[in-house]
Each structure stands twice: as structure tokens, then as C-alpha cells.
C-alpha atoms as a PDB file:
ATOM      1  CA  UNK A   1      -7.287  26.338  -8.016  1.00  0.00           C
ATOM      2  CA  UNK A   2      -4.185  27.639  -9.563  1.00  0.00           C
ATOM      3  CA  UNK A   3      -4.155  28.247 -13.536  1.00  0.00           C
ATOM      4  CA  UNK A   4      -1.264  25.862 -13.702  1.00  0.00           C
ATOM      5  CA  UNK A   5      -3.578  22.791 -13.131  1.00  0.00           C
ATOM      6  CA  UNK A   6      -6.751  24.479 -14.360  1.00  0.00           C
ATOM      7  CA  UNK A   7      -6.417  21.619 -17.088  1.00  0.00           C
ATOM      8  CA  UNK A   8      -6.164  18.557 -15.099  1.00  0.00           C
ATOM      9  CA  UNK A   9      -9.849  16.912 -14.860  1.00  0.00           C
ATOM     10  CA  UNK A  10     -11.879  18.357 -12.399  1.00  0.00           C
ATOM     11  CA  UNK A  11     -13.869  14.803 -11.617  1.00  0.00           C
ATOM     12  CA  UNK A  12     -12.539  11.339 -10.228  1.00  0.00           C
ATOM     13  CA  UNK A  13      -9.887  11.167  -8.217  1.00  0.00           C
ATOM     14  CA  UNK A  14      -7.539  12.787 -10.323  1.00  0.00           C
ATOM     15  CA  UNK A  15      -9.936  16.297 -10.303  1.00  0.00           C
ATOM     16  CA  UNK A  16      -9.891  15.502  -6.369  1.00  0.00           C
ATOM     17  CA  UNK A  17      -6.112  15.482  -5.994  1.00  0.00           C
ATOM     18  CA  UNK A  18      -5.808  18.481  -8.214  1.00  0.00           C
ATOM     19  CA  UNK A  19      -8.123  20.028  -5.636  1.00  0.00           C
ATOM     20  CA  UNK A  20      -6.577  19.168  -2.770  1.00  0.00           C
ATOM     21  CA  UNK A  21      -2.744  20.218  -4.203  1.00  0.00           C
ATOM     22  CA  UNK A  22      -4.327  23.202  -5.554  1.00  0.00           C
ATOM     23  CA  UNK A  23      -5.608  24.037  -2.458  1.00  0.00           C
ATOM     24  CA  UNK A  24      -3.239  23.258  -0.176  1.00  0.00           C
ATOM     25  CA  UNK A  25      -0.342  22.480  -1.229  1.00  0.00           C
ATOM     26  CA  UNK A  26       2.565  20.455  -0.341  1.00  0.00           C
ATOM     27  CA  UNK A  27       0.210  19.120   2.799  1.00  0.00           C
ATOM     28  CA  UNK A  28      -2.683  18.777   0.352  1.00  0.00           C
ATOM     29  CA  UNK A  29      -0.634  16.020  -1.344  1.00  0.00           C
ATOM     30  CA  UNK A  30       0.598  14.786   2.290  1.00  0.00           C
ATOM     31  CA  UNK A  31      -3.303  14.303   3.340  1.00  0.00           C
ATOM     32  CA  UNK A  32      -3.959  12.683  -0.024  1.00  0.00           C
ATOM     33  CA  UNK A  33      -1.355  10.154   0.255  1.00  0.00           C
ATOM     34  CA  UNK A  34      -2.007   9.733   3.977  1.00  0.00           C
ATOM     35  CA  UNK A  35      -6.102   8.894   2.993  1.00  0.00           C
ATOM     36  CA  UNK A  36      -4.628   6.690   0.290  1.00  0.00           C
ATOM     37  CA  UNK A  37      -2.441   4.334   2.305  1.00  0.00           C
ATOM     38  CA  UNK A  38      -5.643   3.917   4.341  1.00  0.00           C
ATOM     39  CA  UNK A  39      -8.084   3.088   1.441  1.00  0.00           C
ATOM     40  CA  UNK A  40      -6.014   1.341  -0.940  1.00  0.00           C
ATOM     41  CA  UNK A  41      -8.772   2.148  -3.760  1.00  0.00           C
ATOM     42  CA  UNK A  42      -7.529   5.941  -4.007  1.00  0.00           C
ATOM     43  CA  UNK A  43      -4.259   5.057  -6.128  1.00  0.00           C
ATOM     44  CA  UNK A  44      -1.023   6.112  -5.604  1.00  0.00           C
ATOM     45  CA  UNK A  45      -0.165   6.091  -9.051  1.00  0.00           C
ATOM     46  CA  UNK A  46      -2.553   9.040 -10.066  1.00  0.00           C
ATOM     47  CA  UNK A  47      -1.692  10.939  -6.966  1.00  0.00           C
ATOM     48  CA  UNK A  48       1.715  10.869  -6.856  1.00  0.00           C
ATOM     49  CA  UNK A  49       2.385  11.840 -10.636  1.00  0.00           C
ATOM     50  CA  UNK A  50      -0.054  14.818 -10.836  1.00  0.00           C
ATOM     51  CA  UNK A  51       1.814  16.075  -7.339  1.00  0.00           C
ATOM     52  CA  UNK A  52       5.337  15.690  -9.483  1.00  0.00           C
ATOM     53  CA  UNK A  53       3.252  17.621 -12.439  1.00  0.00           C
ATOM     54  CA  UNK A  54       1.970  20.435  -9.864  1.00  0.00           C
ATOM     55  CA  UNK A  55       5.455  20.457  -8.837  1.00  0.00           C
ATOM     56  CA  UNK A  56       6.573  21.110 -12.484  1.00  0.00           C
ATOM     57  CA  UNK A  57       4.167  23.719 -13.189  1.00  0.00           C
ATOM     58  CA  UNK A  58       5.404  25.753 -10.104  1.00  0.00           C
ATOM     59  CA  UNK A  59       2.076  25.340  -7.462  1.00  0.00           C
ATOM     60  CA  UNK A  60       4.899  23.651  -5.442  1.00  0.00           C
ATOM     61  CA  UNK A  61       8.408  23.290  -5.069  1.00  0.00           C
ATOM     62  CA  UNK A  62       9.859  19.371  -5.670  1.00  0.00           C
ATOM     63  CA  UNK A  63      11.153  19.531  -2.046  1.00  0.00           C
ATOM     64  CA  UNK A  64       8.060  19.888  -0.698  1.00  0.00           C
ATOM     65  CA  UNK A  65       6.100  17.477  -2.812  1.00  0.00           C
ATOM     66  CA  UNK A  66       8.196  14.819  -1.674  1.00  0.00           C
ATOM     67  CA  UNK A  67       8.052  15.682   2.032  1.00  0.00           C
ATOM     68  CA  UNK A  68       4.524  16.096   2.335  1.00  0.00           C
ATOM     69  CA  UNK A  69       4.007  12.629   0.348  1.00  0.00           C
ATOM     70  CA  UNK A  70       6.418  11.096   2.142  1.00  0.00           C
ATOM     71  CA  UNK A  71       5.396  12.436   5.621  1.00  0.00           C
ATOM     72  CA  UNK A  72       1.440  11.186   4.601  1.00  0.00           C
ATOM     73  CA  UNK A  73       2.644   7.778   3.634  1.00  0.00           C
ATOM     74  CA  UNK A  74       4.167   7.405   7.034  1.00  0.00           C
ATOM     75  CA  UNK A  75       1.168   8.809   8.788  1.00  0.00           C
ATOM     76  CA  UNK A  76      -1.250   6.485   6.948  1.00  0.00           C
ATOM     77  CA  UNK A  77       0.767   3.599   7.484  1.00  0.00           C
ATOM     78  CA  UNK A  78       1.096   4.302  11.303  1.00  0.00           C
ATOM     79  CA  UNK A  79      -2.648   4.681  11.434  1.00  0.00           C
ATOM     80  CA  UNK A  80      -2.227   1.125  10.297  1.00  0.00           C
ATOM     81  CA  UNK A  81       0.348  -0.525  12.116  1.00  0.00           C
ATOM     82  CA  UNK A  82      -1.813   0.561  15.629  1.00  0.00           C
ATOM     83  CA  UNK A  83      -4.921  -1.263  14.035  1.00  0.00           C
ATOM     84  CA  UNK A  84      -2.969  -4.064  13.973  1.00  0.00           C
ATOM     85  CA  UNK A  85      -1.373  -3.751  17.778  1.00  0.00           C
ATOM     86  CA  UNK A  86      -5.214  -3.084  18.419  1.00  0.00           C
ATOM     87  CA  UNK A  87      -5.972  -5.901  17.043  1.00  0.00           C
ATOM     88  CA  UNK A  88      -3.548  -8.025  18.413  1.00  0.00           C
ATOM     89  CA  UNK A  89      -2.244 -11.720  17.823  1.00  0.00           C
ATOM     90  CA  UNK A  90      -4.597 -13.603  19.919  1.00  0.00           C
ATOM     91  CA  UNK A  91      -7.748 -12.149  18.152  1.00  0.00           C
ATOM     92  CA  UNK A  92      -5.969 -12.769  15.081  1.00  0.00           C
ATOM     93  CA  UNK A  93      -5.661 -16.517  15.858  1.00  0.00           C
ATOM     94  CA  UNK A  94      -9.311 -16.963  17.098  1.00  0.00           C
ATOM     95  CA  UNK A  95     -10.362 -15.938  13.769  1.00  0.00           C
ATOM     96  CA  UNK A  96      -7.933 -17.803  12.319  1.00  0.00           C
ATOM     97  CA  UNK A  97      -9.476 -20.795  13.997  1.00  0.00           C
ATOM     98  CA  UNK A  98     -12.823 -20.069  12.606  1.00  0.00           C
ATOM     99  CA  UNK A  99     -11.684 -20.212   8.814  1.00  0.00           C
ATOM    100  CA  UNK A 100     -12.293 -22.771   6.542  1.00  0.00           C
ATOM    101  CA  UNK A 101      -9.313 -24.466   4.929  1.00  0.00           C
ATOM    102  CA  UNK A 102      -6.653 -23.429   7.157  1.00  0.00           C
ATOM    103  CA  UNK A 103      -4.692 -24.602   9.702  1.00  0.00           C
ATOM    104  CA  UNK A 104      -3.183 -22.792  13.228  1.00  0.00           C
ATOM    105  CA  UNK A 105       0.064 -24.198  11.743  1.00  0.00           C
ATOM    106  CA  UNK A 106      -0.436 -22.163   8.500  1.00  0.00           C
ATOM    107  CA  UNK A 107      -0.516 -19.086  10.679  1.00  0.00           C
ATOM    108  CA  UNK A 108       2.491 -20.250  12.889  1.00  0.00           C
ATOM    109  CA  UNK A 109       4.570 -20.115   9.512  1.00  0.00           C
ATOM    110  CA  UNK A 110       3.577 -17.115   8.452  1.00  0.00           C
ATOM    111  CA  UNK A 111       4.339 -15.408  12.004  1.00  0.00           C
ATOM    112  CA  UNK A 112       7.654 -17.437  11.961  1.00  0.00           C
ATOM    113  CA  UNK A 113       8.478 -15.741   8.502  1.00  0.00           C
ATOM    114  CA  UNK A 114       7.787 -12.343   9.469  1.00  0.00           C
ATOM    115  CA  UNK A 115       9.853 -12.346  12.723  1.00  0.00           C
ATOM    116  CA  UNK A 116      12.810 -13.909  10.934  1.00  0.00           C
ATOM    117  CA  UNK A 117      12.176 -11.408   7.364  1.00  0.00           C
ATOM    118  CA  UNK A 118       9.751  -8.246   8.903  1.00  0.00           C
ATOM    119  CA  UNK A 119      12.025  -5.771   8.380  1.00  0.00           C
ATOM    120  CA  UNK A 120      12.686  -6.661   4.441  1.00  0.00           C
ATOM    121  CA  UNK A 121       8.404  -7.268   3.993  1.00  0.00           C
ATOM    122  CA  UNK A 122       8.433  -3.861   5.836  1.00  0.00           C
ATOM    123  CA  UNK A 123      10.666  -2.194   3.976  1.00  0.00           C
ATOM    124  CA  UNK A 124      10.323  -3.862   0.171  1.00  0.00           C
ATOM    125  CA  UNK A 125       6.739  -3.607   1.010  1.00  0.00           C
ATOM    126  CA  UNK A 126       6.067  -0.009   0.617  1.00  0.00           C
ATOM    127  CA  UNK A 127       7.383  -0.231  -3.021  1.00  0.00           C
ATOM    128  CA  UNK A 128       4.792  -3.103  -3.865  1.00  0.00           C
ATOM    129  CA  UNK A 129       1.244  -1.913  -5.250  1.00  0.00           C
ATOM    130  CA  UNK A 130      -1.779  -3.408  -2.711  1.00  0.00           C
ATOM    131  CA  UNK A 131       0.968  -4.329   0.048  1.00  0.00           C
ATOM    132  CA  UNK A 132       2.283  -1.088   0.347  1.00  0.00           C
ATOM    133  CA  UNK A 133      -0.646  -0.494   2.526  1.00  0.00           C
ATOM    134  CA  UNK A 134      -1.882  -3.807   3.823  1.00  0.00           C
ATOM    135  CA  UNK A 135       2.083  -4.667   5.501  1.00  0.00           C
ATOM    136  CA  UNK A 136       1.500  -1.951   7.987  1.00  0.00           C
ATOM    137  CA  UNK A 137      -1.175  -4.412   9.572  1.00  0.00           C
ATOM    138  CA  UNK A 138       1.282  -7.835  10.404  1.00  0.00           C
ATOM    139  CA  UNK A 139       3.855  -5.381  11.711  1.00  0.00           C
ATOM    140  CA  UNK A 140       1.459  -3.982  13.896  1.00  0.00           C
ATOM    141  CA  UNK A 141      -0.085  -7.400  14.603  1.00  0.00           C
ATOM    142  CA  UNK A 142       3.790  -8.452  15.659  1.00  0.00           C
ATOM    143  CA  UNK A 143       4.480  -5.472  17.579  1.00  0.00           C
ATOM    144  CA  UNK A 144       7.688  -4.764  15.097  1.00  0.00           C
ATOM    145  CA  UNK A 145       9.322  -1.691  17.227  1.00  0.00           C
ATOM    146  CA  UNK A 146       7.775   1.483  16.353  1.00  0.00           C
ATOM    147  CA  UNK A 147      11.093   3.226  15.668  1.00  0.00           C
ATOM    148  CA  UNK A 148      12.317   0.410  13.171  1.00  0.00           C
ATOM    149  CA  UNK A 149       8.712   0.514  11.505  1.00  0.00           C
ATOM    150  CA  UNK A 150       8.876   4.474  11.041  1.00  0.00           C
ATOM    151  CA  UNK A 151      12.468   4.341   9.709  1.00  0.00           C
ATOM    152  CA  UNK A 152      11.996   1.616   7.143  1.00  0.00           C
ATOM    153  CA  UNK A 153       8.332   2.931   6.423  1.00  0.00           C
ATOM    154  CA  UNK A 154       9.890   6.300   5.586  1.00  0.00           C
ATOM    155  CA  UNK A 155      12.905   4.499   3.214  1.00  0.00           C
ATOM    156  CA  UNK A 156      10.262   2.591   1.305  1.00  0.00           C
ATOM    157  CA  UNK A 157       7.794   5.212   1.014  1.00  0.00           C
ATOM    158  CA  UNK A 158      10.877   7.664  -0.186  1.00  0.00           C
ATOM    159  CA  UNK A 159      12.147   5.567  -2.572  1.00  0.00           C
ATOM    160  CA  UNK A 160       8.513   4.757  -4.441  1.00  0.00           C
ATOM    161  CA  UNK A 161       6.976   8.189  -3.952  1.00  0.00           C
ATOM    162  CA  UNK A 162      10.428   9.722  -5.164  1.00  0.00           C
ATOM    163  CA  UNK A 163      10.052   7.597  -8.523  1.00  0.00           C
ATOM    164  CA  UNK A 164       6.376   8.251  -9.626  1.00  0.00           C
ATOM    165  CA  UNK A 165       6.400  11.875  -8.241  1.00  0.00           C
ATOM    166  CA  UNK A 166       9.449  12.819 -10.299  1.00  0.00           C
ATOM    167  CA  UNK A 167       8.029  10.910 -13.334  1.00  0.00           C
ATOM    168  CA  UNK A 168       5.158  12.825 -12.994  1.00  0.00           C
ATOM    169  CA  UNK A 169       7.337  16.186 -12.955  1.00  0.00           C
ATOM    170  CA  UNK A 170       9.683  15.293 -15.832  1.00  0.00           C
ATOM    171  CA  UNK A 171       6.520  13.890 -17.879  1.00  0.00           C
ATOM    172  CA  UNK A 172       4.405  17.227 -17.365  1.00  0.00           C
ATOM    173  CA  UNK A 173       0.876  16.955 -18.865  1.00  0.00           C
ATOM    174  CA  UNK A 174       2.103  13.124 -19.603  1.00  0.00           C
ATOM    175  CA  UNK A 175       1.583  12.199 -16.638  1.00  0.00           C
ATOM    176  CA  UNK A 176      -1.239   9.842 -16.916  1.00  0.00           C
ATOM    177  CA  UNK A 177       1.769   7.303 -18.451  1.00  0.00           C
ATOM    178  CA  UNK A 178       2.951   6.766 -15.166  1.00  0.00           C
ATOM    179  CA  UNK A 179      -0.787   5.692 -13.916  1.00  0.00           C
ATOM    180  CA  UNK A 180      -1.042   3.327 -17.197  1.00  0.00           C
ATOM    181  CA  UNK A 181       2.326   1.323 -16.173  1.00  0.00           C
ATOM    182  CA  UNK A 182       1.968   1.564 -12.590  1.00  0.00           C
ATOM    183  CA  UNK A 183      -1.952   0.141 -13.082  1.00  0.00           C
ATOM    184  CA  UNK A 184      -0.644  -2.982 -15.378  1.00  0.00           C
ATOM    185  CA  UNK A 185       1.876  -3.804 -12.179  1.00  0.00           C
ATOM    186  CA  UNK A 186      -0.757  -3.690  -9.796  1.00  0.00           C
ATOM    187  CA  UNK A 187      -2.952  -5.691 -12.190  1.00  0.00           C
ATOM    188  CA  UNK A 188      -0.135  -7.830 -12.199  1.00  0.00           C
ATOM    189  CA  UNK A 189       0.716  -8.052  -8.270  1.00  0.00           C
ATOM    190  CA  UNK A 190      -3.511  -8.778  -7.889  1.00  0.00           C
ATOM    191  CA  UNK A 191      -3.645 -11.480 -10.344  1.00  0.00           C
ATOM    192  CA  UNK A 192      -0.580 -13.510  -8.682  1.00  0.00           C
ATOM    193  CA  UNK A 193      -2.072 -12.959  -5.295  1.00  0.00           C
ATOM    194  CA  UNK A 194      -5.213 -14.479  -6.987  1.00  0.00           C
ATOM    195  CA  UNK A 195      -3.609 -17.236  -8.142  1.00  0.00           C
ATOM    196  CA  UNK A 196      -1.270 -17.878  -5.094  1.00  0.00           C
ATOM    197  CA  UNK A 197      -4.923 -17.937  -3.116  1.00  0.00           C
ATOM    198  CA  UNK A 198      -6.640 -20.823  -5.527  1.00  0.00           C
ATOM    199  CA  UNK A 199      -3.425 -22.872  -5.587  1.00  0.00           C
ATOM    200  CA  UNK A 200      -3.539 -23.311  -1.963  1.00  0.00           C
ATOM    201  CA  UNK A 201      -7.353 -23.722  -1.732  1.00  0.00           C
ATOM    202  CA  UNK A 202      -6.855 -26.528  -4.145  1.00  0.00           C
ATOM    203  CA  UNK A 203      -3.995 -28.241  -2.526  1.00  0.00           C
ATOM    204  CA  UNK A 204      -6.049 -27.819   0.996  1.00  0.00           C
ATOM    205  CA  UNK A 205      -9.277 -29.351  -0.985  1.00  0.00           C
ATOM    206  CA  UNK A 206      -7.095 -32.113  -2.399  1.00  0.00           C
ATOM    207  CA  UNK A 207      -5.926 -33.202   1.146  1.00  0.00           C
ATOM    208  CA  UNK A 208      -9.028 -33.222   2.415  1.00  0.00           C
ATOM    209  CA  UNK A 209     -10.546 -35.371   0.285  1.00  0.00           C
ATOM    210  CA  UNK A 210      -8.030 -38.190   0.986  1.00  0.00           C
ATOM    211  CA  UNK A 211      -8.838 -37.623   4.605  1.00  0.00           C
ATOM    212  CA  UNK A 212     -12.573 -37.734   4.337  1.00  0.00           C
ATOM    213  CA  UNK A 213     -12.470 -41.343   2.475  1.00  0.00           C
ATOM    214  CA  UNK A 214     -10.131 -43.074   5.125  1.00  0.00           C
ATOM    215  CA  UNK A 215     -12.776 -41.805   7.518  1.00  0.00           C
ATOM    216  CA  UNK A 216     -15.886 -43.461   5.771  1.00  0.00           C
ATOM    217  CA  UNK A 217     -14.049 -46.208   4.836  1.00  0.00           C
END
């Protein structure tokens, strides 16, 4: 491992990503980002910044930090977007079927939405923490064309590896800030979701209940 990063932590996924940029390079940080779009649990926010620091402290050049990233961000999220095609919309509507407290017209919507807004979700989605990964899936689900998915894939993933990787460079050994602010957004982002989830189990509850009393009455 170079001296430059010699001392970054050597455990977690931090010590990992040191490892792997230390190692490797410019496609170290590609294959970390790449792994991390498919297992949203390896954060972006700690890999990204320490790249930008590595970049700082000369292991590699800012270029190539933001290639590699960028190239592994599209690679993970392609990965993705084939599960989904894989996948496909008629399983996805069988299981649907088999869920509690939904409806096929709930699903309708939702595929309505993303014809009519895709390319936005797509695009706005890669800058979102949690649905920067998970958006590849309903594109790949909808068969969005594979050229319009890599081009506004790439945009997104530019624009938010661009940020934390060059706050990571122009920080230096700050970098951890970037993981602190990033980690209260996607605390944030999680928390909504959460919240979004019980409101609608509640209103779905709430009709039901109505329905169930007409029937025994």
C-alpha cells in the first residue's frame, strides 16, 4: 500500500477501499464502486471521498479517479438493470398478486409513472442515497432502452461521484466529513421511505376495515 494512505484505517470498509485504491488504482476504485452499486451496504460516501483523498495525496491522478468511479457505477448499475429484464414484468406482477395490502392497480400506477417520468427517476436517481442503486431494477423491469439507461446512468453517476470524490480531495485527511453529512441524508432518505411505507399500510388497513363490516353485516 502506498505511504500516502498508510494512515487511513486498515479495517472496515474504509481499510478495504484503501486496499483496493492502493492496490490498484484508478480501477481499484472502479471495482469498489461497481461492488457497491450492487450491495448497497458498502457506502458510497466512504468510498468515494477516500478515492478524492488518494487522489490528493498523488496514488492517482483526479482524472482517473473519476473515470474509474464513474465507469464502476455504470457497470454495477447495468449488472442491475439486466436483473430486472431477467426478471421481467409478468413475474413482477405474480408476486405482486401474492402481497398483502396491495392492489394490481397500485402496480399499474407505478408502471404508468415510470413510463411517463423514467428517464428523470433514472437520471435524478443516481444522485439519491439507497435509490441510486435500487432504480437500475424498474428500468430494467420496463425495458427503458439500454442506450438511454447508460447515458443518463453515466450523467447521474458523474455528477454525484464528481461531488463527494472532489470533497474528499479538497478535504484531505478530512475526509470522513463528507461520510458524516452524506450518512445523515441517507438516514434521512431511509426514514421518509419508512414513513411513506406505514402511511400507506395504514390507509390500506383503514379501507379494509370498512369493507370487512359491510360484509358481516
Amino acid at each position: 500500500m502506498p505511504s500516502a494512505l498508510a494512515q487511513e484505517p486498515a479495517g472496515g470498509v474504509a481499510g478495504w477501499a484503501v486496499d483496493l485504491v492502493g492496490t490498484m488504482g484508478g480501477p481499484g476504485a472502479g471495482l469498489a464502486i461497481a461492488l457497491e452499486n450492487l450491495f448497497p451496504p458498502l457506502p458510497s460516501e466512504v468510498i468515494l471521498p477516500l478515492t478524492g483523498f488518494a487522489a490528493g495525496q498523488g496514488v492517482l491522478t483526479l482524472a482517473s479517479a473519476l473515470f474509474w468511479t464513474t465507469l464502476g457505477s455504470v457497470a454495477g448499475a447495468v449488472v442491475l438493470y439486466w436483473i430486472g429484464v431477467l426478471f421481467g414484468r409478468e413475474r413482477v406482477h405474480r408476486i405482486w398478486a401474492r402481497l398483502p395490502l396491495v392492489k394490481a392497480s397500485d402496480l399499474e400506477r407505478t408502471e404508468k409513472w415510470f413510463a411517463k417520468h423514467g428517464t428523470k427517476a433514472v437520471f435524478l436517481g443516481r444522485m439519491v442515497p439507497i435509490f441510486r442503486s435500487l432504480i437500475s431494477v424498474p428500468a430494467g423491469v420496463e425495458r427503458m432502452p439500454m442506450a438511454v439507461f447508460a447515458m443518463l446512468t453515466t450523467l447521474g453517476s458523474l455528477i454525484w461521484n464528481s461531488v463527494l470524490v472532489m470533497a474528499g480531495y479538497w478535504l484531505g485527511d478530512q475526509w470522513e466529513v463528507v461520510e458524516t453529512y452524506v450518512g445523515i441524508l441517507s438516514k434521512a432518505v431511509l426514514l421518509l421511505v419508512v414513513v411513506a411505507f406505514a402511511a400507506y399500510v395504514a390507509v390500506r388497513l383503514r379501507g379494509r376495515a370498512p369493507a370487512r363490516h359491510r360484509r358481516s353485516s
